[in-house]
Protein backbone atom coordinates (compact mmCIF):
# COMPACT_ATOMS: atom_id res chain seq x y z
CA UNK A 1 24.51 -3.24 0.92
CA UNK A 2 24.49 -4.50 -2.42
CA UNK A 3 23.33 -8.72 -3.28
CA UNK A 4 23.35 -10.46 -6.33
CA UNK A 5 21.39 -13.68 -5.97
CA UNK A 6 20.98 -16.66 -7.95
CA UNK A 7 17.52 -17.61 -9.25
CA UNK A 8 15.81 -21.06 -9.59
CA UNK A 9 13.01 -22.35 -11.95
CA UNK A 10 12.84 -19.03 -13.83
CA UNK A 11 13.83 -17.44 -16.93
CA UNK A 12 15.90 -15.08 -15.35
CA UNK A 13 19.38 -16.00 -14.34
CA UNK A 14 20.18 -13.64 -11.03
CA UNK A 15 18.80 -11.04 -9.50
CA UNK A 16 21.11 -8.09 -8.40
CA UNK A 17 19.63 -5.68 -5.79
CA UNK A 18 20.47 -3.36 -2.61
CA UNK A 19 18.89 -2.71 0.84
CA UNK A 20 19.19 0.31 2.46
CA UNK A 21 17.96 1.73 5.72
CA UNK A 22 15.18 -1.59 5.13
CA UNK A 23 14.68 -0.22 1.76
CA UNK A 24 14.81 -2.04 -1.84
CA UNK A 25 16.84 -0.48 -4.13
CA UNK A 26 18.30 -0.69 -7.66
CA UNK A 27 16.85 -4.10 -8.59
CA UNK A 28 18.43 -5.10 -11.56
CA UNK A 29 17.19 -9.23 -13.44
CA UNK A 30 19.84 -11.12 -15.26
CA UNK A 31 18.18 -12.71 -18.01
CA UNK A 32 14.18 -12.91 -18.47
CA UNK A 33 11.54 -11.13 -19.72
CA UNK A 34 13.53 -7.61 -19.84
CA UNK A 35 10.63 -5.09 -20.20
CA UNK A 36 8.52 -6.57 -17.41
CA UNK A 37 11.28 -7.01 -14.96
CA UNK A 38 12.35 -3.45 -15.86
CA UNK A 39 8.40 -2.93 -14.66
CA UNK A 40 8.89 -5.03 -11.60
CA UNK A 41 12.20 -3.20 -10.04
CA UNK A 42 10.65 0.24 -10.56
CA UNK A 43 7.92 -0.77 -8.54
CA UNK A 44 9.35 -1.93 -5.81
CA UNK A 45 12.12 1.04 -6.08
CA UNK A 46 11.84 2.55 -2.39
CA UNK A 47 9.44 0.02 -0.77
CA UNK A 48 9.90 -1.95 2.52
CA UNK A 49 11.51 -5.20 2.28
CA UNK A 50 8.78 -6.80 4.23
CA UNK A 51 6.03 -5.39 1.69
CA UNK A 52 7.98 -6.41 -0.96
CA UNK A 53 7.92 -9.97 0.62
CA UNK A 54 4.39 -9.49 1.42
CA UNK A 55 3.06 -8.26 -2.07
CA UNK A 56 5.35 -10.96 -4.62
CA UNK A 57 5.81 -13.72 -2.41
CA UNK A 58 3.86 -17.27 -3.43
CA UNK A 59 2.97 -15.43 -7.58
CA UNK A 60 3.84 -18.45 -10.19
CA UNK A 61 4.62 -18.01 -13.43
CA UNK A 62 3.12 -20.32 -16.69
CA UNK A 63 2.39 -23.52 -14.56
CA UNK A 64 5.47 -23.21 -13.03
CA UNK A 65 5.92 -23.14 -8.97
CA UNK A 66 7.75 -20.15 -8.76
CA UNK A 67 8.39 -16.74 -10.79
CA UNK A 68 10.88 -13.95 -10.68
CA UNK A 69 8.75 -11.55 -8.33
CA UNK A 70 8.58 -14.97 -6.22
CA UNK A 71 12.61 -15.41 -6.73
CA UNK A 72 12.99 -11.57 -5.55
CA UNK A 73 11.09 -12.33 -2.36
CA UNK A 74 12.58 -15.59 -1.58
CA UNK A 75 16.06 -13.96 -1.88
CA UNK A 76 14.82 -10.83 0.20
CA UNK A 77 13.10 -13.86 2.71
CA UNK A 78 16.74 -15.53 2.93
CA UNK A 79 18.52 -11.92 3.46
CA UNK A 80 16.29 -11.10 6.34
CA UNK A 81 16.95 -14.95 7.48
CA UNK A 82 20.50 -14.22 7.78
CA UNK A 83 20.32 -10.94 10.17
């Protein structure tokens, strides 16, 4: 299934991604830092949802609360929230 969701307190605008079979696929940032979020999807290309979670949740970004690995987590988070 494919989401799009809407970042806050980052550089990046939305986040567009899918999950299947509990995998992350095709994660795609709106906006940002393009090279580094290019860096970011292909890591997490295949992995678990939950490691995902587990591995970008809670990272900040240049004194700021939050960052767009956090904003990928949170969404995934909010996803597995709704289930």
């Amino acid at each position: 299934m494919q989401y799009e969701y809407t970042t806050k307190g980052t550089c990046s605008r939305s986040i567009l991604f899918e999950i299947e079979d509990g995998k992350l696929k095709n994660v795609q940032y709106i906006g940002g830092c393009n090279g580094n979020l290019k860096g970011i999807g292909a890591l997490v290309e295949g992995m678990d949802v939950d490691a995902v979670i587990a591995r970008l949740e809670g990272i900040s970004c240049g004194g700021k609360p939050t960052s767009c690995p956090d904003q990928l987590a949170t969404a995934l988070k909010q996803i597995k929230a709704g289930e």
